[in-house]
N, C-alpha and C. Protein backbone atom coordinates (compact mmCIF):
# COMPACT_ATOMS: atom_id res chain seq x y z
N UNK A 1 0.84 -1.17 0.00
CA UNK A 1 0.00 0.00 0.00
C UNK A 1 0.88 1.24 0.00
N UNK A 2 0.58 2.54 -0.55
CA UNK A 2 0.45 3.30 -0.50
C UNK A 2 0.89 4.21 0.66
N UNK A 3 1.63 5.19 1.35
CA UNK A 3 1.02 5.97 2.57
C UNK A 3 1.89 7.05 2.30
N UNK A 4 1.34 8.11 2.63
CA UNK A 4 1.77 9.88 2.26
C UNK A 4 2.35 10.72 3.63
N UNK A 5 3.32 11.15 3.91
CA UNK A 5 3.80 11.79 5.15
C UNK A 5 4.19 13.13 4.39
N UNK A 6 2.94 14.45 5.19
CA UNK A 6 3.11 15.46 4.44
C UNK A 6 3.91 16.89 5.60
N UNK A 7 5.16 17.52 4.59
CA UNK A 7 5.78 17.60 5.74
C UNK A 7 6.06 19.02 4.93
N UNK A 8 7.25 19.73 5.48
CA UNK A 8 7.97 20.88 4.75
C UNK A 8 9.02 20.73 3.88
N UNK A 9 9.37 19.75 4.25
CA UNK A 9 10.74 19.03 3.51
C UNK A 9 10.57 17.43 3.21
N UNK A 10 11.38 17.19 2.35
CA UNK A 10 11.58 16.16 1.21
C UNK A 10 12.13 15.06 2.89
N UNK A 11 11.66 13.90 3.11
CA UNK A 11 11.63 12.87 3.86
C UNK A 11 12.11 11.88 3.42
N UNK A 12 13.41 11.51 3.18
CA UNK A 12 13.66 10.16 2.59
C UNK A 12 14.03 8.93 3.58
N UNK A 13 14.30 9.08 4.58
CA UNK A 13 15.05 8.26 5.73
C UNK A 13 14.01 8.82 7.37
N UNK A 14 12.96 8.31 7.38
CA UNK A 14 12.76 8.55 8.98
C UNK A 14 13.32 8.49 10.12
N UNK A 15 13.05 9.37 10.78
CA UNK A 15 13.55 9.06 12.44
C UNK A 15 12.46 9.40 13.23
N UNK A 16 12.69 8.71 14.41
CA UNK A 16 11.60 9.20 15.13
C UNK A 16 12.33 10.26 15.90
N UNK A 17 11.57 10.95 16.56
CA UNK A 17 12.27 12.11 17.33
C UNK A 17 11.25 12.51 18.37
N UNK A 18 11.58 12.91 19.48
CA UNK A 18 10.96 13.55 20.42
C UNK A 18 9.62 14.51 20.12
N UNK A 19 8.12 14.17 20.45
CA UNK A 19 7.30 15.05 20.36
C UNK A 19 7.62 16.33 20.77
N UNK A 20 6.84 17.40 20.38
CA UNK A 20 7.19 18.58 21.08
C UNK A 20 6.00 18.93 21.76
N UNK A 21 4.52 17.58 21.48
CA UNK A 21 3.55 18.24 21.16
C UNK A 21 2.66 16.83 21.67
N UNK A 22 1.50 16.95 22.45
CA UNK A 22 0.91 15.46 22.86
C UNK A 22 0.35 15.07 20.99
N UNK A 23 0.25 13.99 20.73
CA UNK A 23 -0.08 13.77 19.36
C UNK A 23 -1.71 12.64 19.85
N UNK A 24 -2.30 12.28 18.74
CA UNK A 24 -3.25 11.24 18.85
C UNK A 24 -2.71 10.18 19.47
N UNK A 25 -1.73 9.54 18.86
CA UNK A 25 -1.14 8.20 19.23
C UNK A 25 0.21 8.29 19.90
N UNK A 26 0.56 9.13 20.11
CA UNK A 26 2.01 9.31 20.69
C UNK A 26 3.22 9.51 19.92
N UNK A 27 4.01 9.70 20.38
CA UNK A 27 5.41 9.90 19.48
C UNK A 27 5.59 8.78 18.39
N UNK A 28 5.56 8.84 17.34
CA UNK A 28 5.74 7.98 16.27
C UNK A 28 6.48 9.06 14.83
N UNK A 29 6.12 8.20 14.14
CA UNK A 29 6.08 8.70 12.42
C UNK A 29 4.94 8.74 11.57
N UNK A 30 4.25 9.35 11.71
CA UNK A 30 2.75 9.83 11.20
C UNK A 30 2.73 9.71 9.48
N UNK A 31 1.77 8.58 9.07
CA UNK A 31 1.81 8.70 7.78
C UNK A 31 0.04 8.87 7.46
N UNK A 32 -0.29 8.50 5.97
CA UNK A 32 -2.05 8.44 5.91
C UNK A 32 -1.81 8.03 4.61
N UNK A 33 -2.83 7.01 4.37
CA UNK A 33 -3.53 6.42 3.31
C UNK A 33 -3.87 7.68 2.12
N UNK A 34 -4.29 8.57 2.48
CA UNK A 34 -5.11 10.09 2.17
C UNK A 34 -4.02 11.14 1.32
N UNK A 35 -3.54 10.99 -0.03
CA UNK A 35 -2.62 11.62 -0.17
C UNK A 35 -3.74 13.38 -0.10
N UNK A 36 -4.85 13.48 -0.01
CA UNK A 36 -5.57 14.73 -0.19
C UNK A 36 -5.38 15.36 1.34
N UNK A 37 -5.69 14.24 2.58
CA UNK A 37 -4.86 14.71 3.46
C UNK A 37 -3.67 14.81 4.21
N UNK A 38 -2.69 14.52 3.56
CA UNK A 38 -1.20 14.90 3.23
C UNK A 38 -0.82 16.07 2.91
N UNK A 39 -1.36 16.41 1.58
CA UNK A 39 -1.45 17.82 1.36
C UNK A 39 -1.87 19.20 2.43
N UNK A 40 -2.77 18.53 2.81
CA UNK A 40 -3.48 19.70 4.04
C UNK A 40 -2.56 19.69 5.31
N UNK A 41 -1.68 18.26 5.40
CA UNK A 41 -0.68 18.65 6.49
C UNK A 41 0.46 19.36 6.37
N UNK A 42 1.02 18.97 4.72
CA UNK A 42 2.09 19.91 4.72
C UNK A 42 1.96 21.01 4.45
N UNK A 43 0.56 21.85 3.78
CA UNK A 43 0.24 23.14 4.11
C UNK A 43 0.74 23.50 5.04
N UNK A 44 0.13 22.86 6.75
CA UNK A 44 0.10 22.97 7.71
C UNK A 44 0.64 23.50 8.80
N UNK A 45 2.19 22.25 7.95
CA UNK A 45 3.48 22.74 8.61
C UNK A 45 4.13 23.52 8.45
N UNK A 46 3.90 24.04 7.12
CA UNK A 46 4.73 25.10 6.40
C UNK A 46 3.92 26.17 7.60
N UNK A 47 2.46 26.32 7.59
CA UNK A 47 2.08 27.50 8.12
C UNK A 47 2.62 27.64 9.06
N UNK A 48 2.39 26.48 10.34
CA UNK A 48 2.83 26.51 11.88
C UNK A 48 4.82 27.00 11.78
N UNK A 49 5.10 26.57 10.90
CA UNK A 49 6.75 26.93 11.15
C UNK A 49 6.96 28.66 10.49
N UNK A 50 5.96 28.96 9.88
CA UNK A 50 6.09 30.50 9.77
C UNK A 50 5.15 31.44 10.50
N UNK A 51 4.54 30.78 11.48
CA UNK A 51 3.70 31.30 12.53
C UNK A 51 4.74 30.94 13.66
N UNK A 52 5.59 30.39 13.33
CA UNK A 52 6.37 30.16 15.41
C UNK A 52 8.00 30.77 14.58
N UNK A 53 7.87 31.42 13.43
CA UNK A 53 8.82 32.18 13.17
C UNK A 53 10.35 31.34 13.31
N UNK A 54 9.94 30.60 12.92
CA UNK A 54 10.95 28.97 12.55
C UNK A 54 12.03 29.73 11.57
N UNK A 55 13.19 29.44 11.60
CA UNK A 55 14.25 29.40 10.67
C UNK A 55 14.00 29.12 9.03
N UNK A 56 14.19 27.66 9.32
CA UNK A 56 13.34 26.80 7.89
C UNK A 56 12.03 26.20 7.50
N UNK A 57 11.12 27.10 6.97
CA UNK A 57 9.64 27.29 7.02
C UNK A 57 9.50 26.06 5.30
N UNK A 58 10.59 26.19 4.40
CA UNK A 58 10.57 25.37 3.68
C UNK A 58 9.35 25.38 2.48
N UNK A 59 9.38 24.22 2.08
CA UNK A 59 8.00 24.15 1.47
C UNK A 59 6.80 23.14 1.56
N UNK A 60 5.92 23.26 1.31
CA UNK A 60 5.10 21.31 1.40
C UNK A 60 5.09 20.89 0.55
N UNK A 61 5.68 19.90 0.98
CA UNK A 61 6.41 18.37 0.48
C UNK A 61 5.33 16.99 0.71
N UNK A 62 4.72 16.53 -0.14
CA UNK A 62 4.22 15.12 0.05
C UNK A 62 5.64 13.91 -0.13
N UNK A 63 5.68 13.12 0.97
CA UNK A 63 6.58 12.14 1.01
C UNK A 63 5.78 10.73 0.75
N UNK A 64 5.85 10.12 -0.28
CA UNK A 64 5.62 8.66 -0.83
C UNK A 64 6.40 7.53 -0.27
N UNK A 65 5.50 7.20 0.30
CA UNK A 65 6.09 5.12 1.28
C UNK A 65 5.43 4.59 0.81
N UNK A 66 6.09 3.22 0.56
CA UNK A 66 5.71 1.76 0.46
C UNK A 66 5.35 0.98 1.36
N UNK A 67 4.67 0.59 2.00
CA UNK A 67 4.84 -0.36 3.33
C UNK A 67 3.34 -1.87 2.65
N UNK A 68 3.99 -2.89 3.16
CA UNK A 68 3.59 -3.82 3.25
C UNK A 68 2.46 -4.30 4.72
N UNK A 69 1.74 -4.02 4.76
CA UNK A 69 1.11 -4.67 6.13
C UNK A 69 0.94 -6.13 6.20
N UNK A 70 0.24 -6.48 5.19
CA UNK A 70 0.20 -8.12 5.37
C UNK A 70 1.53 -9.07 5.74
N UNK A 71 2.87 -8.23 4.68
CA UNK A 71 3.98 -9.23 4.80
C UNK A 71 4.42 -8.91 6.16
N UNK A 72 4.44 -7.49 6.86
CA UNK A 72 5.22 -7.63 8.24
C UNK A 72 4.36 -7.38 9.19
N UNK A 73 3.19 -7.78 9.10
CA UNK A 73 2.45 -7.45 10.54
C UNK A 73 2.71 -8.42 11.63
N UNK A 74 2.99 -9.90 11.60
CA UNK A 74 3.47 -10.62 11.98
C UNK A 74 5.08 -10.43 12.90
N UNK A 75 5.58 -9.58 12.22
CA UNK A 75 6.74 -9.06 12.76
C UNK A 75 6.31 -7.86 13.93
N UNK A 76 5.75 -7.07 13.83
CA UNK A 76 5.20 -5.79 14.48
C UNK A 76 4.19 -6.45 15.43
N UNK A 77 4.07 -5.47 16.88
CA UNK A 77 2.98 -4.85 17.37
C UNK A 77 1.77 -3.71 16.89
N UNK A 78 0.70 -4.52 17.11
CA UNK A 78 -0.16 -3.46 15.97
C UNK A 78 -0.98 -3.30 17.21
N UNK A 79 -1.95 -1.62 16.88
CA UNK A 79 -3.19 -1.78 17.36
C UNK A 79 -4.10 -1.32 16.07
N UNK A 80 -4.64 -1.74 16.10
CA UNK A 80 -5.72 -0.81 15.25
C UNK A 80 -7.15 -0.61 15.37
N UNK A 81 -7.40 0.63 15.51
CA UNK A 81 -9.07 1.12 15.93
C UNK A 81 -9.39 1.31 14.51
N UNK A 82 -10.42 0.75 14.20
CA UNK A 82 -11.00 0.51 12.87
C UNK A 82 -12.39 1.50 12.71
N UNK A 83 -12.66 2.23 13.95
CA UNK A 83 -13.29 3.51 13.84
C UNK A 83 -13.56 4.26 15.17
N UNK A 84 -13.80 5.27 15.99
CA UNK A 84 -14.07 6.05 16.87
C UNK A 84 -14.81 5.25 18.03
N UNK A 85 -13.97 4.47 18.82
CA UNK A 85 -15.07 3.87 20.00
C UNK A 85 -14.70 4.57 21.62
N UNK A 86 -14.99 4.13 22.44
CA UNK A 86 -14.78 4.30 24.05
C UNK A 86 -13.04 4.24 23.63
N UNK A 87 -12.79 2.86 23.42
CA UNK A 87 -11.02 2.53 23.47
C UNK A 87 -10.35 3.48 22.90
N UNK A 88 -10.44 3.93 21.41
CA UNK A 88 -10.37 4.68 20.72
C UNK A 88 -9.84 6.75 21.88
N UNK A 89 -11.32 6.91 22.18
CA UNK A 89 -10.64 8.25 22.41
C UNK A 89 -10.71 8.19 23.74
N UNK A 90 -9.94 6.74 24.63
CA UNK A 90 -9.70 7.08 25.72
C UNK A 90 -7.86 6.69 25.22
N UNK A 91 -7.35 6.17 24.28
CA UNK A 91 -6.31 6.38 24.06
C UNK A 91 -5.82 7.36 23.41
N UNK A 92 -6.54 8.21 22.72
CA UNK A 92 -6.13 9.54 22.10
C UNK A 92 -6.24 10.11 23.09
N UNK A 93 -6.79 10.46 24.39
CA UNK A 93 -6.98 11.58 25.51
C UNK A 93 -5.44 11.11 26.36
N UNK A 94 -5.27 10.34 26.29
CA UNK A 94 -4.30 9.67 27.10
C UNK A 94 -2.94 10.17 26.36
N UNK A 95 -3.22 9.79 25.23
CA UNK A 95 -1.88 10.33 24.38
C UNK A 95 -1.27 12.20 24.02
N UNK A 96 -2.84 12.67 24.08
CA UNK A 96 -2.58 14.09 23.55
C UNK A 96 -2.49 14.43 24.95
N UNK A 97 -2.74 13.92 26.13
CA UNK A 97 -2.16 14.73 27.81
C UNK A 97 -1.38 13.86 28.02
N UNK A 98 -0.41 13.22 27.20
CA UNK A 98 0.73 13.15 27.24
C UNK A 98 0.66 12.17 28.49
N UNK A 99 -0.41 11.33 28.83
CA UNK A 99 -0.50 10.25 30.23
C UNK A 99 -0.79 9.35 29.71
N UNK A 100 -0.58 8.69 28.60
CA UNK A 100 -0.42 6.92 28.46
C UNK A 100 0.65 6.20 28.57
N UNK A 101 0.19 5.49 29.67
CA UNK A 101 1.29 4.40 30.30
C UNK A 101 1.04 2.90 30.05
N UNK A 102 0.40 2.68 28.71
CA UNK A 102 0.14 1.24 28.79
C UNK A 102 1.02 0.57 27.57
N UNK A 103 0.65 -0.35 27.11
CA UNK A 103 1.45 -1.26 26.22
C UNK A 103 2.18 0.11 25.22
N UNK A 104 3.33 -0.79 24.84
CA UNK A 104 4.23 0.14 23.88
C UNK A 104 4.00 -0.75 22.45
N UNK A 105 3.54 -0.16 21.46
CA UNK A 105 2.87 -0.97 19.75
C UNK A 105 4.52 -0.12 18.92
N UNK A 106 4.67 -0.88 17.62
CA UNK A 106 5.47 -1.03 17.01
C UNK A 106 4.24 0.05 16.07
N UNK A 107 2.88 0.03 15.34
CA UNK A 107 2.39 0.81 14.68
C UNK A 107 1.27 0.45 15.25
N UNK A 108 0.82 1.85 15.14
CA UNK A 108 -1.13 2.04 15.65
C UNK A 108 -1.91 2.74 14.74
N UNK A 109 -3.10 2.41 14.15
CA UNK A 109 -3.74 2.44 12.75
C UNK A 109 -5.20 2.71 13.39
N UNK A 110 -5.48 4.34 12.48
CA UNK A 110 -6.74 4.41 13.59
C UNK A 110 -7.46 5.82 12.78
N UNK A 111 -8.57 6.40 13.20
CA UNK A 111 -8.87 7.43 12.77
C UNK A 111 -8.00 8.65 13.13
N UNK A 112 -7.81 9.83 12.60
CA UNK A 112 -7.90 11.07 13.48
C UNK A 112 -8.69 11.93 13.95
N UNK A 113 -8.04 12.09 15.13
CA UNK A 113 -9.35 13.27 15.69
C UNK A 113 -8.90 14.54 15.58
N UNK A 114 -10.25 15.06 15.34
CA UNK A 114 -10.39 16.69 15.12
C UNK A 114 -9.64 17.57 15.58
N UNK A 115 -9.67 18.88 15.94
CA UNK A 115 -9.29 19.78 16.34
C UNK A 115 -10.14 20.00 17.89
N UNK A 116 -11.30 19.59 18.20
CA UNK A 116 -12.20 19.67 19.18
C UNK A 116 -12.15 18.81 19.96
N UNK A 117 -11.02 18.33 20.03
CA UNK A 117 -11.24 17.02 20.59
C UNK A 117 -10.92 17.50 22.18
N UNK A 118 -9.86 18.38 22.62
CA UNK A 118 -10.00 18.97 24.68
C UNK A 118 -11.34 19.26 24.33
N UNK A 119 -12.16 20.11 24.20
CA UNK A 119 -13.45 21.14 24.44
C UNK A 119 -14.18 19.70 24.37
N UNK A 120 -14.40 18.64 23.45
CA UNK A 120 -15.39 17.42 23.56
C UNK A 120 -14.85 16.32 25.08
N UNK A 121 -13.58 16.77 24.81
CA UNK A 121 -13.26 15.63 26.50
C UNK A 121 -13.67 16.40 27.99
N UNK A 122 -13.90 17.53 27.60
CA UNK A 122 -13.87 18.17 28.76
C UNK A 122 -15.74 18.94 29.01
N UNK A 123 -16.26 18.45 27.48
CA UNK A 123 -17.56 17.62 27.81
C UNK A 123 -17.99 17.22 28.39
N UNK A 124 -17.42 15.94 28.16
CA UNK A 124 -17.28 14.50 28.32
C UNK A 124 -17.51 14.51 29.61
N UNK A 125 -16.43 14.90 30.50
CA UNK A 125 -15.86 14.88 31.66
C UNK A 125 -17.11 15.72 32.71
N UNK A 126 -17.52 16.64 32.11
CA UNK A 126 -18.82 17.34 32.63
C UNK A 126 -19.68 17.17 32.85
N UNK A 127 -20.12 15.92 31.83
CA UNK A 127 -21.21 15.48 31.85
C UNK A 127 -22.07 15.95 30.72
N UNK A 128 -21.83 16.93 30.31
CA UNK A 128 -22.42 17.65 29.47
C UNK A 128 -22.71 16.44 28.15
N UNK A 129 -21.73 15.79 27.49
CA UNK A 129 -21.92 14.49 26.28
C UNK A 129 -21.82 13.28 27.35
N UNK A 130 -22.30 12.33 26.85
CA UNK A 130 -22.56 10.86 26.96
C UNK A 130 -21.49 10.30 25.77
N UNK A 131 -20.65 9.20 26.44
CA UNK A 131 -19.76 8.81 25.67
C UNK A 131 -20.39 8.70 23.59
N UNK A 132 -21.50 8.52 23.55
CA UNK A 132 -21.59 8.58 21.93
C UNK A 132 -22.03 9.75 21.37
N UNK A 133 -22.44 10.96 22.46
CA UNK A 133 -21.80 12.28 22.10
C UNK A 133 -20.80 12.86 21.96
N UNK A 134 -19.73 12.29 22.21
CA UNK A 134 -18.65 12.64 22.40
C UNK A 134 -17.73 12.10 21.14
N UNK A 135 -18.18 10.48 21.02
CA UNK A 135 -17.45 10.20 20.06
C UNK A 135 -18.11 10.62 18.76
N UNK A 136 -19.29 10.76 18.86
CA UNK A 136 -20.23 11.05 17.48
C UNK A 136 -19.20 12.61 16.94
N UNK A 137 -18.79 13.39 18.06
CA UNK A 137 -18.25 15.16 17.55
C UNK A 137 -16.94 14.63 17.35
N UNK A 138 -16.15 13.45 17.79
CA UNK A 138 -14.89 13.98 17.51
C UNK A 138 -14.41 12.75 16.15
N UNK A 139 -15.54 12.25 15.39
CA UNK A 139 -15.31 11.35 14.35
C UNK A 139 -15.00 12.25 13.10
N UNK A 140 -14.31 12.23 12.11
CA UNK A 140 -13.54 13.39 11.35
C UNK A 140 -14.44 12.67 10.12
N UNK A 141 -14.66 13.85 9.48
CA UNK A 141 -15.47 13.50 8.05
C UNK A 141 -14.61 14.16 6.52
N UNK A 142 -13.60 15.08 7.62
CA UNK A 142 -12.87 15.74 6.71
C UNK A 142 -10.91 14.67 6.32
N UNK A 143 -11.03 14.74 7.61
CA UNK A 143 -9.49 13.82 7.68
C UNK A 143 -9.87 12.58 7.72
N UNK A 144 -9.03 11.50 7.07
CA UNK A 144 -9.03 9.94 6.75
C UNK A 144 -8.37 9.23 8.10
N UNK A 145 -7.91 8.45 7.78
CA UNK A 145 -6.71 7.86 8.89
C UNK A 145 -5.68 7.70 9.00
N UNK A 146 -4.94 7.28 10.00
CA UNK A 146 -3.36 8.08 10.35
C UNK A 146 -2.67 6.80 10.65
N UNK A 147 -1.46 6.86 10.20
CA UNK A 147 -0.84 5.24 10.71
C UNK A 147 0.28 5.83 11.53
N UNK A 148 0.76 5.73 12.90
CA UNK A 148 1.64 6.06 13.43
C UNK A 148 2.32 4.69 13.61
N UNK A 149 3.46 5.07 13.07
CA UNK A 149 5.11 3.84 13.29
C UNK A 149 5.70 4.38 14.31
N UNK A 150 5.33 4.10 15.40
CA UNK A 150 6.22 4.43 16.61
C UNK A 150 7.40 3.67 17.34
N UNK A 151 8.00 2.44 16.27
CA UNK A 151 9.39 2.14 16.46
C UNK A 151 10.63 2.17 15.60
N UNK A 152 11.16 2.40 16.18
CA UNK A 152 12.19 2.41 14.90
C UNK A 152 12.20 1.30 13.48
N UNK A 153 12.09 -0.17 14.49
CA UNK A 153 11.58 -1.35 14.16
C UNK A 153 10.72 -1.33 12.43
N UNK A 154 9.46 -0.61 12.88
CA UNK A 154 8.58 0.15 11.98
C UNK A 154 9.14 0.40 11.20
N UNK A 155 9.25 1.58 11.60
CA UNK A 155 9.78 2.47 10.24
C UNK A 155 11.02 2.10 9.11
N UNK A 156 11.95 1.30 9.74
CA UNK A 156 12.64 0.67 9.39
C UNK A 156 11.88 -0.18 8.08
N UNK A 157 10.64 -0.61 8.10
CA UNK A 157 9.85 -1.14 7.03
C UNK A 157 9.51 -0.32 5.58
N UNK A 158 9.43 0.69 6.08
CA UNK A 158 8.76 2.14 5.16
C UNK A 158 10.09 2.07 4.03
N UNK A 159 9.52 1.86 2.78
CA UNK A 159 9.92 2.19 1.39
C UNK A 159 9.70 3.31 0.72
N UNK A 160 10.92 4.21 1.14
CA UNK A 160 10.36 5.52 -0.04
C UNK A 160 10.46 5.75 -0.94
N UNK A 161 9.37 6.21 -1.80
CA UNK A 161 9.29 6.70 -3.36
C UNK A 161 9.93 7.21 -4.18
N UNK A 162 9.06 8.67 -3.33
CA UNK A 162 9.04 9.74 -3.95
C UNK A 162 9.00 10.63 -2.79
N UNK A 163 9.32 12.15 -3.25
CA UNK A 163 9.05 13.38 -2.43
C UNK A 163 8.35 14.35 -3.58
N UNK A 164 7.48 14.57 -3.23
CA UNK A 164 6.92 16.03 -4.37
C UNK A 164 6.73 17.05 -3.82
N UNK A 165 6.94 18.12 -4.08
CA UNK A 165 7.04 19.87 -3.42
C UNK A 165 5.88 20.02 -4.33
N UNK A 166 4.54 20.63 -3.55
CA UNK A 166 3.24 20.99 -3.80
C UNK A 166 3.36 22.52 -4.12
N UNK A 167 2.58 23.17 -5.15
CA UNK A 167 2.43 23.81 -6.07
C UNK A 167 1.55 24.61 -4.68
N UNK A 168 1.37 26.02 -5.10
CA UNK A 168 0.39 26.68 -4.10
C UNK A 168 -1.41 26.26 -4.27
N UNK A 169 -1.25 25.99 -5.68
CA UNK A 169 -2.36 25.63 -5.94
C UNK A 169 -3.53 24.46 -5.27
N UNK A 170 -2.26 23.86 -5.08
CA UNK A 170 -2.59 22.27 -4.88
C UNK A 170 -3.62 21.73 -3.53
């Protein structure tokens, strides 16, 4: 298959590196099935690195991987949430406050959540939503799904393509 890591710069060799930032799934290597939302990330980054007045603001770059799931899943720790449940965004809450302490996965394959996703946990937490209010607001209709390779192990799998520098248009 297919998977798109959309960035500022041309990606040929991953590393993982220290979050700066709680993520959905935790520190990994963030890729997506979605090359349409690829594009919208490396917009993204370009913006956020010329909004925090970054050095190298660069350009967006779609990065092209190869990865096999069938041949190395057997090799890997997987999880995969196959859509928005209880498990689901009690491990994204866990991950983006930076407090998950449970099993360590080689790749985790799952939806992404929104931008709303504190203001819906803290809902949640209020009482205000009932867990399928909660998950019903933070199920994305705009963004696809996200594969985080959070071992080296992983990523070590990832075959790269290509890199393409996106047009403004695009």
């Amino acid at each position: 298959m297919l998977l798109y890591h959309g960035s500022n710069m041309a990606v040929e060799r991953p590393k993982l590196v220290p979050a700066t930032r709680g993520l959905d799934f935790g520190e990994g290597f963030y890729l997506t099935s979605s090359d349409k939302q690829a594009k919208k990330f490396a917009f993204n980054v370009c913006k956020r690195a010329e909004r925090l007045n970054q050095d190298n603001i660069g350009e967006p770059t779609i990065n092209v991987f190869e990865f096999d799931l069938e041949a190395n899943i057997s090799e890997l720790s997987v999880l995969t949430f196959g859509k928005a449940t209880f498990e689901w965004l009690t491990f994204v809450r866990e991950n983006r406050l930076r407090q998950y302490s449970g099993r360590a996965y080689d790749l985790i394959i799952g939806p992404v959540a929104n931008d709303n996703v504190f203001t819906t946990l803290q809902l949640l937490v209020n009482g205000d939503f009932d867990i399928s209010a909660a998950i019903a607001a933070l199920k994305t209709d705009k963004l696809a799904d996200q594969y985080c390779f959070a071992s080296q192990k992983a990523v070590d799998l990832l075959n790269h393509k290509e890199s393409v520098v996106l047009g403004e248009g695009e």
